[in-house]
C-alpha atoms as a PDB file:
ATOM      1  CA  UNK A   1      -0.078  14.275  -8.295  1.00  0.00           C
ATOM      2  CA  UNK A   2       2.862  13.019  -6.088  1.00  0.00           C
ATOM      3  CA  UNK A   3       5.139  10.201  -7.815  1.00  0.00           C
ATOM      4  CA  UNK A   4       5.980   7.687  -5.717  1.00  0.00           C
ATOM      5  CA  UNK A   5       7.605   4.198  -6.247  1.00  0.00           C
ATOM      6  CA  UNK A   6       7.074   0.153  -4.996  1.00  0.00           C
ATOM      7  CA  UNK A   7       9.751  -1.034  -2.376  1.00  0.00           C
ATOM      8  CA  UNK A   8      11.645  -4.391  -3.555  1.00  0.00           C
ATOM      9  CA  UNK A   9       9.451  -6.942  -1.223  1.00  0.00           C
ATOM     10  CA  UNK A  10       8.741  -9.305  -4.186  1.00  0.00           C
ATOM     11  CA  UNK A  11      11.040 -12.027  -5.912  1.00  0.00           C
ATOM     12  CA  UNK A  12      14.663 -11.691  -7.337  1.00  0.00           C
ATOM     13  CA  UNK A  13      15.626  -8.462  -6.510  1.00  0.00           C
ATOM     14  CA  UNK A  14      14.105  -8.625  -2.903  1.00  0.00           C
ATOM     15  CA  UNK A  15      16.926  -8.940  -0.947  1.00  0.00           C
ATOM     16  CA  UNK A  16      19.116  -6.392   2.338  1.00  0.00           C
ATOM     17  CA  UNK A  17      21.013  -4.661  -0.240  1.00  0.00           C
ATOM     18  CA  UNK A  18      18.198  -3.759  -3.168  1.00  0.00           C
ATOM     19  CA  UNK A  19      15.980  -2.839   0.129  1.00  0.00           C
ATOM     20  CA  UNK A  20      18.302  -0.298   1.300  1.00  0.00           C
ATOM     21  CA  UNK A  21      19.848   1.018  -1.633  1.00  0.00           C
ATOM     22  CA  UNK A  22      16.644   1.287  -3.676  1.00  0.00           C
ATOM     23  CA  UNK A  23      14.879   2.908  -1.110  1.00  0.00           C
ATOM     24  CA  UNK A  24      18.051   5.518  -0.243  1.00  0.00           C
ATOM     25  CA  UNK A  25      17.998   6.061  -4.257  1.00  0.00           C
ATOM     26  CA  UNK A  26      14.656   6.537  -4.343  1.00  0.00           C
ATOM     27  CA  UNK A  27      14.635   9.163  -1.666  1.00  0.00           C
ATOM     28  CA  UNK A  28      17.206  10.570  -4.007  1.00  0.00           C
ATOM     29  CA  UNK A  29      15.366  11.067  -6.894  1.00  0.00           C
ATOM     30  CA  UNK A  30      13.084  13.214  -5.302  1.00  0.00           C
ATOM     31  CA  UNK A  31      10.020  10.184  -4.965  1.00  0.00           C
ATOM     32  CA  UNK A  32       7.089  10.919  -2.657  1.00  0.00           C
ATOM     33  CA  UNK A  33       6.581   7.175  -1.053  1.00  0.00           C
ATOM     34  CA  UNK A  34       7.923   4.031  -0.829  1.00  0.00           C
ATOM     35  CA  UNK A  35       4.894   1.094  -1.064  1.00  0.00           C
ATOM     36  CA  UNK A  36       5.340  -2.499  -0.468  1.00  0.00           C
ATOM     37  CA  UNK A  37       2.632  -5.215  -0.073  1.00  0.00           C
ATOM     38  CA  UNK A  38       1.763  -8.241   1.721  1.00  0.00           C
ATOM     39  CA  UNK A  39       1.563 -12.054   0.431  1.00  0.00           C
ATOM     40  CA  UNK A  40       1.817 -14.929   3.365  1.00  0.00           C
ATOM     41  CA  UNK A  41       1.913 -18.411   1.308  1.00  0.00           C
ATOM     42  CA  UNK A  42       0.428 -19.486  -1.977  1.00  0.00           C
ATOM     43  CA  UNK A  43      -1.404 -22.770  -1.495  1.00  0.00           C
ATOM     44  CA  UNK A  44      -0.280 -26.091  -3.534  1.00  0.00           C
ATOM     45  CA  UNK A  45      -2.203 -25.858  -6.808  1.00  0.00           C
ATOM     46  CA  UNK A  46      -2.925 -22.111  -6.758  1.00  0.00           C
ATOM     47  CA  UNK A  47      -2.700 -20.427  -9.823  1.00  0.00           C
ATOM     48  CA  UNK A  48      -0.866 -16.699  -9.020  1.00  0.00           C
ATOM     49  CA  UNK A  49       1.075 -14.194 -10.475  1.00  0.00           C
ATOM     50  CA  UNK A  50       4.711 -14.647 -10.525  1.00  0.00           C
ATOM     51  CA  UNK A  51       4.970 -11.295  -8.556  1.00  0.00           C
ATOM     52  CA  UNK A  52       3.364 -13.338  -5.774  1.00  0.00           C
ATOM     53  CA  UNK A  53       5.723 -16.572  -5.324  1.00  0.00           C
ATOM     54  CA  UNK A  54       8.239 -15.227  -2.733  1.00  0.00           C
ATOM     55  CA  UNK A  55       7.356 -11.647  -1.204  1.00  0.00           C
ATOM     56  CA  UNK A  56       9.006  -9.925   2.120  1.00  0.00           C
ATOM     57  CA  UNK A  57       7.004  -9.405   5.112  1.00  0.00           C
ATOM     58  CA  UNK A  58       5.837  -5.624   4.171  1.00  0.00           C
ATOM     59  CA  UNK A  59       6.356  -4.275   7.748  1.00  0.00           C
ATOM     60  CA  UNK A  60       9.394  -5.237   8.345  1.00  0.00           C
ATOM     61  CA  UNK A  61      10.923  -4.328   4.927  1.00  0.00           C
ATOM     62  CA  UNK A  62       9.923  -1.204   5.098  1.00  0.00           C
ATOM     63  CA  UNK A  63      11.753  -0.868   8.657  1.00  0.00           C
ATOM     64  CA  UNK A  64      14.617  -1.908   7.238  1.00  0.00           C
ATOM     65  CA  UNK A  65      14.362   0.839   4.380  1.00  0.00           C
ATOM     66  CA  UNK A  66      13.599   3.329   7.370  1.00  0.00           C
ATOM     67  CA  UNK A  67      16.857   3.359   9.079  1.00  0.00           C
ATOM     68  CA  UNK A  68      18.669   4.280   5.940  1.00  0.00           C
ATOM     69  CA  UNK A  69      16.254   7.124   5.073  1.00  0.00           C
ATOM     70  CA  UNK A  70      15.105  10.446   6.288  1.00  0.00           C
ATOM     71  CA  UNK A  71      12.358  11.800   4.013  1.00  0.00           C
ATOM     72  CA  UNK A  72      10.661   9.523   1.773  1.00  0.00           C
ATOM     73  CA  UNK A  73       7.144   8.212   3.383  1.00  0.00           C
ATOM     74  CA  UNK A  74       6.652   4.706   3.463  1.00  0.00           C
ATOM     75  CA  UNK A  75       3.636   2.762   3.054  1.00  0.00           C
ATOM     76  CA  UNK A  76       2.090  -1.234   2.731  1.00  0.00           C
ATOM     77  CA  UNK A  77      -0.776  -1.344   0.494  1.00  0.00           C
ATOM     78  CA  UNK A  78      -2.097  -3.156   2.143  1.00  0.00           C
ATOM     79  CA  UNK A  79      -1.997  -5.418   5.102  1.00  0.00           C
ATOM     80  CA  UNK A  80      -5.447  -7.943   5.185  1.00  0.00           C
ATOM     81  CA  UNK A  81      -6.388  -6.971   8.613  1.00  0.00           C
ATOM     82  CA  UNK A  82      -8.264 -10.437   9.264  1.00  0.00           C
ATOM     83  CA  UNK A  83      -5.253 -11.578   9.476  1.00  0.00           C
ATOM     84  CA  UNK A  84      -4.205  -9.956  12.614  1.00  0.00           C
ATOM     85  CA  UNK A  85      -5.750  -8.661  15.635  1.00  0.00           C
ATOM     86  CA  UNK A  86      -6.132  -4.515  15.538  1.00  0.00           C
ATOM     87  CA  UNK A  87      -4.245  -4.521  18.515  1.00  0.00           C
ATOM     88  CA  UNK A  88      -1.050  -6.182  17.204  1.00  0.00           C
ATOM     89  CA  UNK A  89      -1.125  -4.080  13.996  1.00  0.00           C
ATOM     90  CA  UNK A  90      -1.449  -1.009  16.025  1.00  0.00           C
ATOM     91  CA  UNK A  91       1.721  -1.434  17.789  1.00  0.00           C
ATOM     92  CA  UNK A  92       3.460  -2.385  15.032  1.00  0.00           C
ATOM     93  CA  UNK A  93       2.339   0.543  13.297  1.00  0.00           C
ATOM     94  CA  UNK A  94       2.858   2.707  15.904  1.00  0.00           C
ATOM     95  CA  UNK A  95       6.397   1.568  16.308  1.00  0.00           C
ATOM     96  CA  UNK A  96       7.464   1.825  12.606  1.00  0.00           C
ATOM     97  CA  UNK A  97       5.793   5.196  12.554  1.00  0.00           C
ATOM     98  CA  UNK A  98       8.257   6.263  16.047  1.00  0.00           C
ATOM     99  CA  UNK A  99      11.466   4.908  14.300  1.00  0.00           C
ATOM    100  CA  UNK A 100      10.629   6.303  10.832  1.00  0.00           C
ATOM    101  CA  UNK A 101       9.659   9.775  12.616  1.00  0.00           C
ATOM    102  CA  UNK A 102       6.123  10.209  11.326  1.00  0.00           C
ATOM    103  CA  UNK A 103       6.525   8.691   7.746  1.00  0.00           C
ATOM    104  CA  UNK A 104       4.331   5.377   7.637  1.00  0.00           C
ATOM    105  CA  UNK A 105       1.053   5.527   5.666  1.00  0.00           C
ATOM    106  CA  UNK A 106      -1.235   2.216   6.423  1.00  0.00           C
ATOM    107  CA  UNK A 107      -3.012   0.220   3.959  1.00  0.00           C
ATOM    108  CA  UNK A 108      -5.612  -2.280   4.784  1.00  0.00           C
ATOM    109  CA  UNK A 109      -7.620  -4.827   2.480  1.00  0.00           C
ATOM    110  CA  UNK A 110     -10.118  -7.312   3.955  1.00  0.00           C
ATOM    111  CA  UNK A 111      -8.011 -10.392   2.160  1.00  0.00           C
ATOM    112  CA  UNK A 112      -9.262 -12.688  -0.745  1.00  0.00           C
ATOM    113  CA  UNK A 113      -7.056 -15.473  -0.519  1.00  0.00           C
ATOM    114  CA  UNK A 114      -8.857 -18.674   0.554  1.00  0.00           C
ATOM    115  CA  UNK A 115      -6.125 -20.122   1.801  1.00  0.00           C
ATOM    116  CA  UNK A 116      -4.585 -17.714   3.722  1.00  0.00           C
ATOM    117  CA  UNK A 117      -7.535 -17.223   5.324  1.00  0.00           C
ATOM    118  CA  UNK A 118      -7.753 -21.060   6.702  1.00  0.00           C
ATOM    119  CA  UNK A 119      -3.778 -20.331   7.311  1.00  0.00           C
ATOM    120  CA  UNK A 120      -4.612 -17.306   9.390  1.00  0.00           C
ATOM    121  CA  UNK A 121      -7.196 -18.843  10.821  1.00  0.00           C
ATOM    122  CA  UNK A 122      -9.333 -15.648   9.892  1.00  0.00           C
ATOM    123  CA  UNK A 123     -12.554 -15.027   8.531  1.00  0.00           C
ATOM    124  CA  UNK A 124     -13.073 -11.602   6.379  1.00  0.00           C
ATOM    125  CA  UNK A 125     -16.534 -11.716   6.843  1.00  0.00           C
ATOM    126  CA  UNK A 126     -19.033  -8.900   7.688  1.00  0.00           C
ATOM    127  CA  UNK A 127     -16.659  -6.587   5.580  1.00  0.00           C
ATOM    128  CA  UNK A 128     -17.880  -3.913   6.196  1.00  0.00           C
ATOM    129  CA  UNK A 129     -19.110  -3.879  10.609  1.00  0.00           C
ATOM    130  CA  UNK A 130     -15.836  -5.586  10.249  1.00  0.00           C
ATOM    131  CA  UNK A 131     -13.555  -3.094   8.797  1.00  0.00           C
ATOM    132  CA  UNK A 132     -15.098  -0.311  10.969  1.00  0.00           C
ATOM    133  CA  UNK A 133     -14.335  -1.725  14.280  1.00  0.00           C
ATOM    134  CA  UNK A 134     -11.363  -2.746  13.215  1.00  0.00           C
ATOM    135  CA  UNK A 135     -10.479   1.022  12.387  1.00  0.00           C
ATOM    136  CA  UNK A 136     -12.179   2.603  15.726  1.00  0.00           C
ATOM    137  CA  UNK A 137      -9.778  -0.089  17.660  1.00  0.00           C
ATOM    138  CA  UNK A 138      -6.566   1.447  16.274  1.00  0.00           C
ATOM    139  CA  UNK A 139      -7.703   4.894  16.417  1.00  0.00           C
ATOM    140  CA  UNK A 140      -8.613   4.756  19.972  1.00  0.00           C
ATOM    141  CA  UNK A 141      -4.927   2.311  20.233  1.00  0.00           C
ATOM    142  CA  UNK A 142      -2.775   5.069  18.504  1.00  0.00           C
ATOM    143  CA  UNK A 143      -4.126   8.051  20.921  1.00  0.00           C
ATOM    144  CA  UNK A 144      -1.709   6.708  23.536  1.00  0.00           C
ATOM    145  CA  UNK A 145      -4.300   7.527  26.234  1.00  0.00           C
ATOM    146  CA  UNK A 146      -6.009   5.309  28.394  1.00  0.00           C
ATOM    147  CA  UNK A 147      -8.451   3.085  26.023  1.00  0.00           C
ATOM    148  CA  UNK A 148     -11.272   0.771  26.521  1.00  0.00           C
ATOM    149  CA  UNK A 149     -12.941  -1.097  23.282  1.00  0.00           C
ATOM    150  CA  UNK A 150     -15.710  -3.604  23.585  1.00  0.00           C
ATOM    151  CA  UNK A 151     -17.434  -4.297  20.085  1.00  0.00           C
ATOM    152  CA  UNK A 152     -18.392  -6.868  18.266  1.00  0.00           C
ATOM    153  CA  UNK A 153     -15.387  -8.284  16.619  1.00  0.00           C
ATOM    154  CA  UNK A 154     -12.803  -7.248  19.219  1.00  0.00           C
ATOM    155  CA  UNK A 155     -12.204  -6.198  22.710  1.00  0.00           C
ATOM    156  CA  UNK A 156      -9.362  -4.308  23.972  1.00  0.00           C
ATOM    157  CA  UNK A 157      -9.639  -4.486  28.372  1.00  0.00           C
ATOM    158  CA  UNK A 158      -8.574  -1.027  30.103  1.00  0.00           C
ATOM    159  CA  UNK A 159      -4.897  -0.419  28.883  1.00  0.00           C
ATOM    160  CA  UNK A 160      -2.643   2.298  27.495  1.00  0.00           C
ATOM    161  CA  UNK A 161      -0.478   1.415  24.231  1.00  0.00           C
ATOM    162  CA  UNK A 162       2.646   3.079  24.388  1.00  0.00           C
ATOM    163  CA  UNK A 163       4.477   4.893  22.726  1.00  0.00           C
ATOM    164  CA  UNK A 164       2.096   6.386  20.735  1.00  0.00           C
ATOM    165  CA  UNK A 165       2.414   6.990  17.357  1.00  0.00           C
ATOM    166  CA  UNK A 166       4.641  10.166  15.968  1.00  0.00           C
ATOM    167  CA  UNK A 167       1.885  11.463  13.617  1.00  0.00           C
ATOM    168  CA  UNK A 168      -0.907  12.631  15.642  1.00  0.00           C
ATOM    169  CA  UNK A 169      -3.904  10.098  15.424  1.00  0.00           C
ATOM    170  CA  UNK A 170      -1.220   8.026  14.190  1.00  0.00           C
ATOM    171  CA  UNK A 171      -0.400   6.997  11.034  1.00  0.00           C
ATOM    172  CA  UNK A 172      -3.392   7.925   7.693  1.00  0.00           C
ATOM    173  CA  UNK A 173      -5.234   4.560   6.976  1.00  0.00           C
ATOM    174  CA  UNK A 174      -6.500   3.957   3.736  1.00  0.00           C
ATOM    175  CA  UNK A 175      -8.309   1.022   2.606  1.00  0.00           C
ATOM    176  CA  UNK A 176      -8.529  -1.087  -0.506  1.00  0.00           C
ATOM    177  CA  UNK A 177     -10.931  -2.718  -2.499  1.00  0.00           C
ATOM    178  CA  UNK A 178     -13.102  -2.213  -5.786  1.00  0.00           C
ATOM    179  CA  UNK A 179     -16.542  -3.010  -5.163  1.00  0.00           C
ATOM    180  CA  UNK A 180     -18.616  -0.477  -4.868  1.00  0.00           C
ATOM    181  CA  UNK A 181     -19.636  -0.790  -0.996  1.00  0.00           C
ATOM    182  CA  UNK A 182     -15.918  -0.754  -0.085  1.00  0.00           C
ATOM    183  CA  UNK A 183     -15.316   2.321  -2.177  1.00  0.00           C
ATOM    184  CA  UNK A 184     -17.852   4.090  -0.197  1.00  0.00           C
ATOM    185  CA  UNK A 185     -16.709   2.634   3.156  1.00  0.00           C
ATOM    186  CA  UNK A 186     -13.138   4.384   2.253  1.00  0.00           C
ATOM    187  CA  UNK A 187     -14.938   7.189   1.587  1.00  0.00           C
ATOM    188  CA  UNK A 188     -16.566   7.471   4.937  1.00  0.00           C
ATOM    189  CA  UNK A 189     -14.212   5.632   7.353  1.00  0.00           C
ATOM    190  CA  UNK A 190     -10.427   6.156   5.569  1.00  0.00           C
ATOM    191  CA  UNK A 191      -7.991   8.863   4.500  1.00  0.00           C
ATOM    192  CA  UNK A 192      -8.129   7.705   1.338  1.00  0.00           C
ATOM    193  CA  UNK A 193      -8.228   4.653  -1.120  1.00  0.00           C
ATOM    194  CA  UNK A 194      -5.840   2.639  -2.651  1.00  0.00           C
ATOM    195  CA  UNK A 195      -6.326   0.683  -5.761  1.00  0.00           C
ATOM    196  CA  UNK A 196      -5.175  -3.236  -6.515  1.00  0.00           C
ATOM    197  CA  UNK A 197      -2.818  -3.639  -9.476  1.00  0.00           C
ATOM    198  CA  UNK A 198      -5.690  -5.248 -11.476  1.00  0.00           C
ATOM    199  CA  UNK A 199      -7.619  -1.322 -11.431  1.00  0.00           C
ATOM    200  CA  UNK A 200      -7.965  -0.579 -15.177  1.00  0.00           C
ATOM    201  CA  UNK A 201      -8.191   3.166 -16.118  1.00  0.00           C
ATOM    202  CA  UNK A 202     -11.856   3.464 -15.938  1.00  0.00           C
ATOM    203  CA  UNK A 203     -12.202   1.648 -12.574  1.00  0.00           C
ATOM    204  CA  UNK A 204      -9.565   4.240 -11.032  1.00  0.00           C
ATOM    205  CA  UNK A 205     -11.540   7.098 -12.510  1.00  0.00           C
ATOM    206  CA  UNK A 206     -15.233   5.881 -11.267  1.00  0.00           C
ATOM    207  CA  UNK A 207     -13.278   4.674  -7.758  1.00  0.00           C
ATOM    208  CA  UNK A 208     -12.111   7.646  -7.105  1.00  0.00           C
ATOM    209  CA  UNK A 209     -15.596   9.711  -7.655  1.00  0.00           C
ATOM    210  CA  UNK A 210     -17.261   6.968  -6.028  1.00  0.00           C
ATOM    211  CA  UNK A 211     -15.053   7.377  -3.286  1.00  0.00           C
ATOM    212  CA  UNK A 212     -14.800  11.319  -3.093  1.00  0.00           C
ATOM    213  CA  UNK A 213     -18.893  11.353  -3.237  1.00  0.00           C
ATOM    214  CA  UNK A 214     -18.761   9.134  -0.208  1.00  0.00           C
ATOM    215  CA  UNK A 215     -16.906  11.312   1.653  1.00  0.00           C
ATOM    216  CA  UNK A 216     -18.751  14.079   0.829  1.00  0.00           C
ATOM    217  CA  UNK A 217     -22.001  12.577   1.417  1.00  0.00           C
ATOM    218  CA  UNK A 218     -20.412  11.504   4.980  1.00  0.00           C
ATOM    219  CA  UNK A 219     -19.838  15.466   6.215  1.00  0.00           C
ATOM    220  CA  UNK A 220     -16.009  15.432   4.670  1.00  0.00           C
ATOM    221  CA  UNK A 221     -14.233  17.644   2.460  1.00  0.00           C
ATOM    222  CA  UNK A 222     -13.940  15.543  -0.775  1.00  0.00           C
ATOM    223  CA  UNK A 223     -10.703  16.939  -1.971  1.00  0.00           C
ATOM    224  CA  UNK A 224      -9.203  15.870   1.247  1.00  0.00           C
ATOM    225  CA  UNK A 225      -9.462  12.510   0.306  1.00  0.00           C
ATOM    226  CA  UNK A 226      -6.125  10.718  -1.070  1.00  0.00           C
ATOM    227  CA  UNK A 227      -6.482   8.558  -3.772  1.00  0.00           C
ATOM    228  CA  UNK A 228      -3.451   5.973  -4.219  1.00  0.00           C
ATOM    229  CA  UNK A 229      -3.043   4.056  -7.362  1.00  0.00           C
ATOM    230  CA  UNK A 230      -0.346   1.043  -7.379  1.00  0.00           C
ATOM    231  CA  UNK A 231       1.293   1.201 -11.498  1.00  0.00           C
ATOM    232  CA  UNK A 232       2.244  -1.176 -13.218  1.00  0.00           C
ATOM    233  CA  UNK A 233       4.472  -0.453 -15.629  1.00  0.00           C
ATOM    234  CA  UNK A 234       5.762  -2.350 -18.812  1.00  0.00           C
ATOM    235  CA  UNK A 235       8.581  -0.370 -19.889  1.00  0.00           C
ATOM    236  CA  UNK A 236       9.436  -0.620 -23.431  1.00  0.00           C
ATOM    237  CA  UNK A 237       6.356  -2.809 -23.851  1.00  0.00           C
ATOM    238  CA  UNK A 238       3.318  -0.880 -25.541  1.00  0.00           C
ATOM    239  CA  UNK A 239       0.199  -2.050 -24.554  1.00  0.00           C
ATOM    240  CA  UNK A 240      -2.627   0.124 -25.254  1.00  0.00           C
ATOM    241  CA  UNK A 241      -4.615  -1.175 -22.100  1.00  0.00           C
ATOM    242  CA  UNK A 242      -1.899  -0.428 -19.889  1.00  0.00           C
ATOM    243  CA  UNK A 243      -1.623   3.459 -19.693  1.00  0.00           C
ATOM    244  CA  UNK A 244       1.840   3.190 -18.241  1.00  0.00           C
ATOM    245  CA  UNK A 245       3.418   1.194 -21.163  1.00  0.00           C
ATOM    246  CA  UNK A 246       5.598   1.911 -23.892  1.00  0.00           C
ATOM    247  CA  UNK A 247       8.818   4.528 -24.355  1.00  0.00           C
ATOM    248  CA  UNK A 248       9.204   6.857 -21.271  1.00  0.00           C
ATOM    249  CA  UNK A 249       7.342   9.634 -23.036  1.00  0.00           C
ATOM    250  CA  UNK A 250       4.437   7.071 -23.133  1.00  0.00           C
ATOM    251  CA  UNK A 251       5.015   6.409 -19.479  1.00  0.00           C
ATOM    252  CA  UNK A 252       4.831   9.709 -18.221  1.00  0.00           C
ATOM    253  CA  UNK A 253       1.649  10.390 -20.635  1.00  0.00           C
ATOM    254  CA  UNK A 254      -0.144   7.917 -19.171  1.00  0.00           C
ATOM    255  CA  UNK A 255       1.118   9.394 -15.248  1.00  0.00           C
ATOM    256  CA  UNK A 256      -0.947  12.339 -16.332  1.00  0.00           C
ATOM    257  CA  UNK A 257      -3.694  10.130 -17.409  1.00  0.00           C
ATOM    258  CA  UNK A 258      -4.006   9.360 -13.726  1.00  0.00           C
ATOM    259  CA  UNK A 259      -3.566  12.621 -12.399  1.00  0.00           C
ATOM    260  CA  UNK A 260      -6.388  14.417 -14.932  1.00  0.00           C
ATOM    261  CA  UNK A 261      -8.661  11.121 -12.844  1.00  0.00           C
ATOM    262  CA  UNK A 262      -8.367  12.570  -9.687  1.00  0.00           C
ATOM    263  CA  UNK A 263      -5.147  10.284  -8.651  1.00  0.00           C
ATOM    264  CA  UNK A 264      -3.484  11.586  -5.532  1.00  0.00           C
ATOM    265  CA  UNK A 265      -0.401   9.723  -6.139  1.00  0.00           C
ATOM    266  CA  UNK A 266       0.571   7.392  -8.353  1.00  0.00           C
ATOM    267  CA  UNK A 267       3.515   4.896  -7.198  1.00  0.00           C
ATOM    268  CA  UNK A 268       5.023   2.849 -10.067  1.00  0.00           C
ATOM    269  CA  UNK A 269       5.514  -0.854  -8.597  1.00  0.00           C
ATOM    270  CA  UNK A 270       8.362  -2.860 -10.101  1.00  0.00           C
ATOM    271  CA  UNK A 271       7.525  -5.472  -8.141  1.00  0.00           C
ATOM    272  CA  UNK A 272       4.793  -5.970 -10.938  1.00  0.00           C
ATOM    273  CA  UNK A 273       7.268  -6.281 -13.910  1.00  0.00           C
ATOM    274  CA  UNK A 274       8.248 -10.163 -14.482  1.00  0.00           C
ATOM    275  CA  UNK A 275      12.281  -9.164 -15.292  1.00  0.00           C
ATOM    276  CA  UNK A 276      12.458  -7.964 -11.945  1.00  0.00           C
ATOM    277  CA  UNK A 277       9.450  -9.190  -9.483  1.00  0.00           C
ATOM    278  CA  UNK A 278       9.694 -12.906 -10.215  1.00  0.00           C
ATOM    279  CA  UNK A 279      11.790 -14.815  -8.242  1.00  0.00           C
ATOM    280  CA  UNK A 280      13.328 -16.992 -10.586  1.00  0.00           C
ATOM    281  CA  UNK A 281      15.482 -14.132 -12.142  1.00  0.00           C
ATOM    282  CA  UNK A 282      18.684 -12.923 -13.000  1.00  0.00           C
ATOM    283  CA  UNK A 283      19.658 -10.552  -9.679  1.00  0.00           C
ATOM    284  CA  UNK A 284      22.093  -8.619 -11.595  1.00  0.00           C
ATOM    285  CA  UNK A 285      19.794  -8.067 -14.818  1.00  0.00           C
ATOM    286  CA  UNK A 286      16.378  -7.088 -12.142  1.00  0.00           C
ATOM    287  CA  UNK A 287      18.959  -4.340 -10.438  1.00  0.00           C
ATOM    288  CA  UNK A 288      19.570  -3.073 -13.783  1.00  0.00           C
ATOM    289  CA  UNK A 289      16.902  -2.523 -15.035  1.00  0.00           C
ATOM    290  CA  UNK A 290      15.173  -1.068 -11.891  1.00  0.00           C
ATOM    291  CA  UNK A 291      17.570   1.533 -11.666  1.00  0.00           C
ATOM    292  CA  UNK A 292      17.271   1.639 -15.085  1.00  0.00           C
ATOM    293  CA  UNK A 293      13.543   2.615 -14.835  1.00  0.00           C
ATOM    294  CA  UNK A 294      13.624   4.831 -11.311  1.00  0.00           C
ATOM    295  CA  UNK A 295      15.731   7.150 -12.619  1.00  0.00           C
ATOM    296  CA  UNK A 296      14.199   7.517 -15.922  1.00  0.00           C
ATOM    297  CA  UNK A 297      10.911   8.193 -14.481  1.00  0.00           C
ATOM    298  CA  UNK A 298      11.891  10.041 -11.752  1.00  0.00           C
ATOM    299  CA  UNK A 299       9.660  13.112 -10.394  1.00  0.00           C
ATOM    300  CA  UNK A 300      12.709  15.730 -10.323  1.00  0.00           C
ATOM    301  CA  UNK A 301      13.627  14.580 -14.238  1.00  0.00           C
END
C-alpha cells in the first residue's frame, strides 16, 4: 500500500510557505501523493466541520506545490464536477498534468452541498448518465486529437484541446462516493475510488469489494483498480473507532488495517486534525505539529 499525505489547502496552516515547503518535505520523506480537496463557500447557518471554513482552491494549490517538486504525484479528491463544465476541467487538468510532467491524479464527486449547488448554478442530478458523459467528454478532450461530443448533458462542437495531457489518456480519474450505485459506477467507468473522510473501516472494506466486483463484472482486471482512502488521523488521541488514532505504533497498525482491506493507498490528511486544519489557529503551533506528524509517519521510517 503506497503512503501518501493531504496538501495544506484547509485553514491555519494553508498558506505560500506551508504549500511549498510541506509539499517539498513531503517529497522528502519518501510519500507517494500529495491530495488536497475542494470546498467553494459554506452558506450562512450551515453547520460544517471546522476543516471546511476557509479551504484553497485545490487546483491551483497543488500547482503551486508542483513547481517546487519533481516526484511526488499530486491529486484533488475530489473536484464536484457539476460544478464545472468537462471542458474547463479538462484543460485545467491537462495543463497541471503538462507543468507537473505527468503527476496529477483526478478526483471527482457529484457534490452534496445544497448551497453550492444554487451558487454554482449546478444541478448533480442523473448521477449516474451524468457522471458518464461527463467522463467520455474529458477522455475524448485529453486525446489532443480532433474531438466531437454531442450527449445529453454536454456538447463539445468540432475542436482540438491542446496541449494534451503528459500522461497518455491523460491524467487516472477516480471517483467518489459511498452508495452503493456509485461504488459500482467507479468500478466500471474510473481508475479507481476514493473514499470521503466520513468512510469508517467497514465501509472502506465492503467499498472496495464492491468496487473491485464491479470492475470485474464490467470485463476489467479487478486488481487494477486503485483504491484511495483519505485518513484521518488523531495523533496522540486513542479512539478505538478511528483506526489511525493513538501513539505512532497505533497509527501505523491501523495503516495496515487498511492495506490487509484492499487499500491502494492510504494518504493521511492533516487537513482533518482541528490543531492544524481549522482556521482559527495558532500558525506556528499547526506547522509544528504537522511536521511533527509527517515525519513520524513517514513511509521511508
Amino acid at each position: 500500500m503506497l503512503i501518501s499525505c493531504g496538501c495544506p489547502v484547509s485553514g491555519v496552516w494553508a498558506d505560500p510557505l506551508s504549500v511549498t515547503g510541506f509539499a517539498m518535505r513531503a517529497e522528502e520523506l519518501g510519500y507517494h501523493g500529495l491530495w488536497s480537496f475542494q470546498r467553494l463557500l459554506i452558506g450562512a447557518g450551515q453547520d460544517l466541520e471546522p476543516v471546511y471554513r476557509s479551504v484553497l482552491d485545490p487546483l491551483l494549490a497543488l500547482t503551486y506545490a508542483a513547481a517546487r517538486t519533481t516526484q511526488i504525484r499530486l491529486g484533488v479528491a475530489v473536484i464536484n464536477l457539476p460544478y464545472v463544465s468537462p471542458t474547463y476541467l479538462a484543460k485545467q487538468a491537462s495543463t497541471l498534468d503538462v507543468l507537473c510532467g505527468g503527476r496529477f491524479d483526478l478526483g471527482l464527486g457529484t457534490g452534496w452541498s445544497e448551497v453550492e449547488f444554487t451558487a454554482t448554478g449546478s444541478d448533480p442530478n442523473p448521477r449516474g448518465r451524468r457522471t458518464a458523459e461527463y467522463l467520455e467528454v474529458l477522455r475524448t478532450l485529453f486525446r489532443g486529437e480532433p474531438a466531437q461530443f454531442d450527449g445529453e448533458f454536454y456538447t463539445v462542437p468540432p475542436s482540438v484541446m491542446a496541449p494534451k495531457p503528459v500522461q497518455a489518456g491523460g491524467p487516472p480519474i477516480l471517483l467518489g462516493g459511498g452508495a452503493d450505485v456509485a461504488l459500482r459506477r467507479a468500478g466500471r467507468l474510473a481508475d479507481g475510488w476514493v473514499s470521503s473522510s466520513r468512510a469508517s473501516l467497514d465501509d472502506i472494506t465492503r467499498g472496495a469489494q464492491i468496487v473491485r466486483r464491479a470492475a470485474e463484472e464490467s470485463g476489467r482486471d479487478p486488481d487494477s483498480v486503485r483504491i484511495v482512502v483519505r485518513g484521518v488521523v488523531k495523533a496522540g488521541l486513542r479512539d478505538e473507532n478511528v483506526p489511525l488514532s493513538g501513539t505512532w505504533d497505533q497509527i501505523r497498525a491501523g495503516a495496515q488495517r487498511y492495506a490487509e482491506a484492499g487499500v491502494t493507498e492510504l494518504f493521511y490528511d492533516l487537513n482533518w486534525d482541528p490543531f492544524i486544519g481549522a482556521p482559527d489557529g495558532d500558525p506556528r503551533a499547526a506547522g509544528e505539529r504537522a511536521e511533527e506528524i509527517l515525519t513520524a509517519l513517514a513511509p521511508n521510517g
